[in-house]
Protein backbone atom coordinates (compact mmCIF):
# COMPACT_ATOMS: atom_id res chain seq x y z
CA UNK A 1 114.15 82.28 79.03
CA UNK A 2 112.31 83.77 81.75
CA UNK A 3 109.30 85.32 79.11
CA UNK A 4 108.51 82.03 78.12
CA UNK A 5 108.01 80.54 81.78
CA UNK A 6 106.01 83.25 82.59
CA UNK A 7 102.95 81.84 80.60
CA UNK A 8 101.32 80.15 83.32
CA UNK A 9 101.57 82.58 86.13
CA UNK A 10 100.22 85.63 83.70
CA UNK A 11 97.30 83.48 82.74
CA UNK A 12 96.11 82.66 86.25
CA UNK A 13 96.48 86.22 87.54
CA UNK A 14 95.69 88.85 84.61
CA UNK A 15 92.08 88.03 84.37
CA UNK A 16 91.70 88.52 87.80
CA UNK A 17 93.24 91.52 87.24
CA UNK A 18 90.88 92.62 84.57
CA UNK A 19 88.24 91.80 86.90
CA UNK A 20 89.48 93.41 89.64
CA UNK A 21 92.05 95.45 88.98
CA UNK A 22 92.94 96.00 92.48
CA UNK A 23 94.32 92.48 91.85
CA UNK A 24 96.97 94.07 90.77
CA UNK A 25 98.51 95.79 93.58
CA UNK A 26 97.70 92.50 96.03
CA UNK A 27 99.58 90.29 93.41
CA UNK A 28 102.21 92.69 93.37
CA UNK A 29 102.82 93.06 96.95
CA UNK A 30 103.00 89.01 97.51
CA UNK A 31 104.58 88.78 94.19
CA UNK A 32 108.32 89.06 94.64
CA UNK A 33 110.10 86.30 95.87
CA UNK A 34 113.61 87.47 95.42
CA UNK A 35 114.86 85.32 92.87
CA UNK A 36 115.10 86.87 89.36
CA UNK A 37 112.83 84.47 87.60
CA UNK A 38 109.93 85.41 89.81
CA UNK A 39 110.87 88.96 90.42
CA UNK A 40 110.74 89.04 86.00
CA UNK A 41 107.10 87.74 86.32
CA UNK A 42 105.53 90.60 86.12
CA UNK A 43 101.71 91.55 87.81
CA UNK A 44 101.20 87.98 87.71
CA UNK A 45 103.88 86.31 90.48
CA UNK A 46 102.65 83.65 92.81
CA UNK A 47 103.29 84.44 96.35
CA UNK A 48 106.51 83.01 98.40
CA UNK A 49 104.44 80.93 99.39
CA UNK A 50 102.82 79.70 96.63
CA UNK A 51 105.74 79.43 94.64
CA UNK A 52 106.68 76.57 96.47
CA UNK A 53 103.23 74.25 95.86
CA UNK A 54 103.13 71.67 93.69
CA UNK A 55 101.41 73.11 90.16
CA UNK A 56 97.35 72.61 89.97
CA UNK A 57 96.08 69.67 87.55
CA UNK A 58 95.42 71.61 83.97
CA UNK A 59 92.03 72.10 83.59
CA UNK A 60 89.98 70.88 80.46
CA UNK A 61 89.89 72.67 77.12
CA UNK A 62 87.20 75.04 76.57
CA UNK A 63 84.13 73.63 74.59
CA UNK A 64 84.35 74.33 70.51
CA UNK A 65 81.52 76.25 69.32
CA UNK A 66 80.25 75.61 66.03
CA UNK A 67 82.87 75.73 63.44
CA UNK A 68 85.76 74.39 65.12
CA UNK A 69 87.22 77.47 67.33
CA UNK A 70 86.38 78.45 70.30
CA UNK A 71 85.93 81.65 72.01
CA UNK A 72 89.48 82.16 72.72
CA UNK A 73 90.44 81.49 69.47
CA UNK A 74 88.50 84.66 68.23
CA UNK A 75 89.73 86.75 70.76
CA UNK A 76 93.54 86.19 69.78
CA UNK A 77 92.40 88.41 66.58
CA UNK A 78 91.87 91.08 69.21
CA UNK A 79 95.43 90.95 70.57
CA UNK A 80 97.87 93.95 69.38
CA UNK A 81 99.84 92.74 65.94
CA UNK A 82 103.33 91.81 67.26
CA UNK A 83 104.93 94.86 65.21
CA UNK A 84 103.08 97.08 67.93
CA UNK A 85 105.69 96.79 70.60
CA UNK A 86 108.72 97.06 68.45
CA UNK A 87 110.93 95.37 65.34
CA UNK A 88 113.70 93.54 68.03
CA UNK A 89 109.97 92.50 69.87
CA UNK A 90 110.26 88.72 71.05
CA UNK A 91 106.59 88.17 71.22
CA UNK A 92 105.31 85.03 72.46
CA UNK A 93 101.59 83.43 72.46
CA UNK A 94 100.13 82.62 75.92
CA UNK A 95 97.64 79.99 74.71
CA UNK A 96 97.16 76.25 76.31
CA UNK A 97 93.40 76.64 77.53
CA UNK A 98 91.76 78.34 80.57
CA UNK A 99 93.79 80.95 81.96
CA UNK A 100 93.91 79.65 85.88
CA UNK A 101 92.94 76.60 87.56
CA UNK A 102 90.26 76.11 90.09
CA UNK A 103 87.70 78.48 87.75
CA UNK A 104 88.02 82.21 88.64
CA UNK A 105 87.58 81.59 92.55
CA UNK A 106 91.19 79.26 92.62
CA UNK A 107 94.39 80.67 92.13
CA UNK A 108 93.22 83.88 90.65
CA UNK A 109 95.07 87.66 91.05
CA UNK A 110 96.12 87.62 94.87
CA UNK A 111 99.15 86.11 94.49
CA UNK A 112 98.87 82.86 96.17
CA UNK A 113 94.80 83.36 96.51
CA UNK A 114 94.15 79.30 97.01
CA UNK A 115 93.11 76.39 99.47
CA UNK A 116 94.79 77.53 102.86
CA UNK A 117 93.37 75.33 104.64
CA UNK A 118 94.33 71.90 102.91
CA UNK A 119 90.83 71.23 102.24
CA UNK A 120 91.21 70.77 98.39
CA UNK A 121 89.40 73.52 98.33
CA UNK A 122 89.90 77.15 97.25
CA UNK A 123 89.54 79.52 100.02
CA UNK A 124 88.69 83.31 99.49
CA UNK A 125 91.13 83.93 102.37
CA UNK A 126 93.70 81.01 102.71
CA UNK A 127 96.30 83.42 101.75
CA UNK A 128 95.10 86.80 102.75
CA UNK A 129 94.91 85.63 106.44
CA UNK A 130 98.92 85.39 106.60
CA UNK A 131 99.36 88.92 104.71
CA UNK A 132 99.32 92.08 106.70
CA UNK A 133 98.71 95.37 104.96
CA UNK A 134 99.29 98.49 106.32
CA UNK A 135 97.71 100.91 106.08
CA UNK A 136 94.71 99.13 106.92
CA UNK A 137 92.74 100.87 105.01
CA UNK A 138 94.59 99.69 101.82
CA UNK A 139 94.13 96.39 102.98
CA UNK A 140 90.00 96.73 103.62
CA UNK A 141 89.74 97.92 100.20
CA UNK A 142 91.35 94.73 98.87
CA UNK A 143 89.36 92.71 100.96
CA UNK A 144 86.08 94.72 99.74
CA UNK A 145 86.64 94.41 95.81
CA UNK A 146 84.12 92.42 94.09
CA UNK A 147 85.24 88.59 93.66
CA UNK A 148 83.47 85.74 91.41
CA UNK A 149 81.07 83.26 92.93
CA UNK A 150 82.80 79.46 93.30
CA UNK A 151 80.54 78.41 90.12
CA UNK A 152 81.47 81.09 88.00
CA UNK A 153 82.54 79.87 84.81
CA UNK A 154 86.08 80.20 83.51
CA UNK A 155 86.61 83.64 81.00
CA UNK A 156 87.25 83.05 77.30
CA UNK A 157 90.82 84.52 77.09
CA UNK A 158 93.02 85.47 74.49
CA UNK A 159 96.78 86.56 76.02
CA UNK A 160 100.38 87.48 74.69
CA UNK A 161 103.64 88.57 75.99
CA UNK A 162 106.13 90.40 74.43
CA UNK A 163 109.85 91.03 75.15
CA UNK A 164 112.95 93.74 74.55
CA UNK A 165 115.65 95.26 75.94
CA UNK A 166 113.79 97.67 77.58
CA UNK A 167 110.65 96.48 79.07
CA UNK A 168 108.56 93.27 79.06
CA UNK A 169 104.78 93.66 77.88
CA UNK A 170 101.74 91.52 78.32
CA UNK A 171 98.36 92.05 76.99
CA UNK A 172 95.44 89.79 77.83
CA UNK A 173 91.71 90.12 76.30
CA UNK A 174 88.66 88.12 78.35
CA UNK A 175 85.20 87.54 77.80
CA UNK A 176 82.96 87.16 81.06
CA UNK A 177 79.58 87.34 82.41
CA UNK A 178 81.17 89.11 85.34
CA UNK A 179 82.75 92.04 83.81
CA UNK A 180 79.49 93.45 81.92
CA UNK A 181 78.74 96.62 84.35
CA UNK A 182 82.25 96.50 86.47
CA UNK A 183 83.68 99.79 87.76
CA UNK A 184 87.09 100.06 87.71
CA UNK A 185 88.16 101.56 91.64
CA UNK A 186 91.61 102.96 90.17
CA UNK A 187 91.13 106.63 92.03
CA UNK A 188 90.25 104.76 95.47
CA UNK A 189 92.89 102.16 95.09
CA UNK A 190 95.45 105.71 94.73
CA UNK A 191 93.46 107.40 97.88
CA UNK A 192 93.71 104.02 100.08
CA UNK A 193 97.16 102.21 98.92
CA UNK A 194 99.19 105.32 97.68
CA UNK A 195 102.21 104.01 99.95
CA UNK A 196 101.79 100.35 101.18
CA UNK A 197 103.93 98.15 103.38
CA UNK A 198 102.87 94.25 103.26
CA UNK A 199 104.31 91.74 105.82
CA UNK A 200 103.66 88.21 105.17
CA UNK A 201 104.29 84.66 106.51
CA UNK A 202 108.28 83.95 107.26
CA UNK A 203 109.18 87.17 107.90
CA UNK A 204 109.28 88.55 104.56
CA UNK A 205 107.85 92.54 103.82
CA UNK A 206 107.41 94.36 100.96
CA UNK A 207 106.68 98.30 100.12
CA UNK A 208 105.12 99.41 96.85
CA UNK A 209 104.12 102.88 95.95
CA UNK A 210 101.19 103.18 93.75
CA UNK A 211 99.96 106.34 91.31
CA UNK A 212 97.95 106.57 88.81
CA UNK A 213 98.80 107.01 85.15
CA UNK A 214 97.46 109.28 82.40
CA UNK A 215 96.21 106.71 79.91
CA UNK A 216 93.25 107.79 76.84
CA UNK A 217 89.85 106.49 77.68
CA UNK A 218 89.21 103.24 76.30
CA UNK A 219 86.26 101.33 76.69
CA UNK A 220 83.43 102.16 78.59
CA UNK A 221 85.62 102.17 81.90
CA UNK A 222 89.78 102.34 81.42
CA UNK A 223 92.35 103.25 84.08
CA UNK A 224 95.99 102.90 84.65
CA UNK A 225 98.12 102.46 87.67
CA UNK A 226 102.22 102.77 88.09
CA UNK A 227 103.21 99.92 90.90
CA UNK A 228 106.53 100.37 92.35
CA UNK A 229 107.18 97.17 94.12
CA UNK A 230 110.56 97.27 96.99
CA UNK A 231 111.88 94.16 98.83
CA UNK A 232 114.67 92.01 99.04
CA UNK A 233 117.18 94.54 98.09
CA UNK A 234 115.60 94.72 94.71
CA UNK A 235 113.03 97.48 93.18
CA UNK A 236 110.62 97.12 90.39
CA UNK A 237 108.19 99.41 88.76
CA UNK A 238 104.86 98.01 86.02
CA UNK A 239 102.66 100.11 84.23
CA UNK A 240 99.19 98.26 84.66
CA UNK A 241 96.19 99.96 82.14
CA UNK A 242 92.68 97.98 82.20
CA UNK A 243 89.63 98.50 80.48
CA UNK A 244 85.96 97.13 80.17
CA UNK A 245 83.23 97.35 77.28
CA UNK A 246 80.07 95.18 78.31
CA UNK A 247 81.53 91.51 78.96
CA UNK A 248 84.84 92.09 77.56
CA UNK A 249 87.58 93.28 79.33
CA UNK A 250 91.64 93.97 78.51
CA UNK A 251 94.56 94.20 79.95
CA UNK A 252 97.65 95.93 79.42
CA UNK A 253 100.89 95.89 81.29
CA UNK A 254 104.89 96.78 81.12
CA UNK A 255 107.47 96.73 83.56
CA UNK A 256 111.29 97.32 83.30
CA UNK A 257 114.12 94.66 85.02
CA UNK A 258 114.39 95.32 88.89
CA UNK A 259 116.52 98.18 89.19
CA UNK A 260 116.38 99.59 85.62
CA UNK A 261 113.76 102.42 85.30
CA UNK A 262 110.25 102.71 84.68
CA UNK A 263 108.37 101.86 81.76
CA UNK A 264 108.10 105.09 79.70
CA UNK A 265 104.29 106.66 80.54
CA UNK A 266 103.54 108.27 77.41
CA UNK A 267 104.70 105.01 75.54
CA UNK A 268 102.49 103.12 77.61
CA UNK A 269 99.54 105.42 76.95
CA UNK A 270 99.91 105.06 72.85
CA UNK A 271 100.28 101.68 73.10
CA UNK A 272 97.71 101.23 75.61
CA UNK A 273 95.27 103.31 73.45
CA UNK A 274 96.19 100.96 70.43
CA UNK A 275 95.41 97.83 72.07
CA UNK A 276 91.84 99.43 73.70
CA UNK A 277 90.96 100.21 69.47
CA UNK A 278 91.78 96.44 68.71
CA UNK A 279 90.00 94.75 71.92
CA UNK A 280 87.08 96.74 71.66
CA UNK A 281 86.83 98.01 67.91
């Protein structure tokens, strides 16, 4: 089903998204490619364009530390208990090593954020050059949101996904050097990119409306965003909370099938609140 081939796209883009969370809205506006499979992929959807390229090598395993588990393996005990989003809950694992490919820099939260220039190389821009954002305002803030260097070293991450009638869920918990000290920009993200209209290479636009949700503080630094994402006939809201504590970061997220309606807020907010005491308690 389409939960299950999901996996790799959330990984790559929801630590990203913890990082940045206006990561979010940028994934979301290159992140519908108007097939059902992708447009059921959630805040983490490659770009048209992207979609098409060949899959990245895997990278290595994270290093063991002593004992036998490694960091991920201790965050997964920080992950919401699968009872939390409901008894008919189909709640799958995201494990298989690092979370993206390319470290942080490659592949990471912009929705087709990789080499654009054939080089082999990741480029900051390669797919931001071919997207148009308007207002460009909206589109300066993206640009201006704090990115990892090229060396930065991959997150520990811990990630799960979860499935029913109603909405699809996904929670991810990191562990980075670059989140200790990061200031979530959720009430200038709202200001700058309230009502957003992206046009990208081929022709193809997309409008998404974005507000921000009512969520309990969690963390040192929490926020929540509603993303209402239109194109190709098709409309889709998610419910995107993050949160930060020192290097630890979560993320929480819940959207509905194109054209049912939204995830319920104050559902979002309890369970969001839930998984902020587990990650960070």
């Amino acid at each position: 089903m389409a939960l299950r081939g999901t996996a790799d796209r959330v990984r790559r883009s929801a630590c990203a998204a913890v990082l940045a969370s206006g990561a979010v809205l940028l994934a979301a506006c290159g992140g519908t490619s108007g097939s059902a499979h992708d447009e059921a992929a959630g805040p983490g959807a490659v770009s048209p364009a992207a979609a098409t390229e060949e899959a990245p090598e895997p990278t290595p395993a994270p290093a063991e530390e002593p004992g036998g588990t490694t960091a991920s393996d201790d965050l997964a005990g920080r992950l919401l208990p699968a009872e939390a989003f409901g008894a008919d809950a189909e709640v799958v694992g995201l494990d298989g090593g690092h979370p993206g490919h390319d470290g942080w820099h490659g592949g990471w939260g912009w929705g087709g954020h990789d080499d654009g220039d054939g080089d082999d190389e990741a480029d900051h821009d390669g797919r931001l050059d071919e997207i148009t954002v308007t207002p460009s305002a909206c589109g300066d803030l993206l640009q201006a949101l704090p990115m990892p260097s090229e060396d930065a070293a991959d997150p520990a991450v811990a990630a799960q996904a979860a499935h029913t009638d109603a909405v699809q869920s996904w929670q991810v918990v990191a562990e980075a050097l670059e989140l200790e000290g990061l200031a979530l920009p959720v009430e200038e993200l709202v200001a700058a990119c309230s009502s957003v209209t992206v046009d990208g290479p081929g022709g193809w636009d997309t409008t998404v409306q974005l507000a921000q949700v009512q969520v309990p503080a969690v963390g040192a630094d929490s926020g929540a965003l509603q993303v209402t994402v239109a194109g190709w006939g098709r409309e889709m809201t998610a419910l995107v909370g993050v949160a930060v504590d020192g290097r630890r970061g979560m993320l929480l997220a819940q959207t509905a099938e194109p054209g049912d309606p939204a995830p319920d807020a104050a559902a979002f907010a309890t369970l969001f609140e839930q998984a902020g005491a587990a990650a960070f308690g």
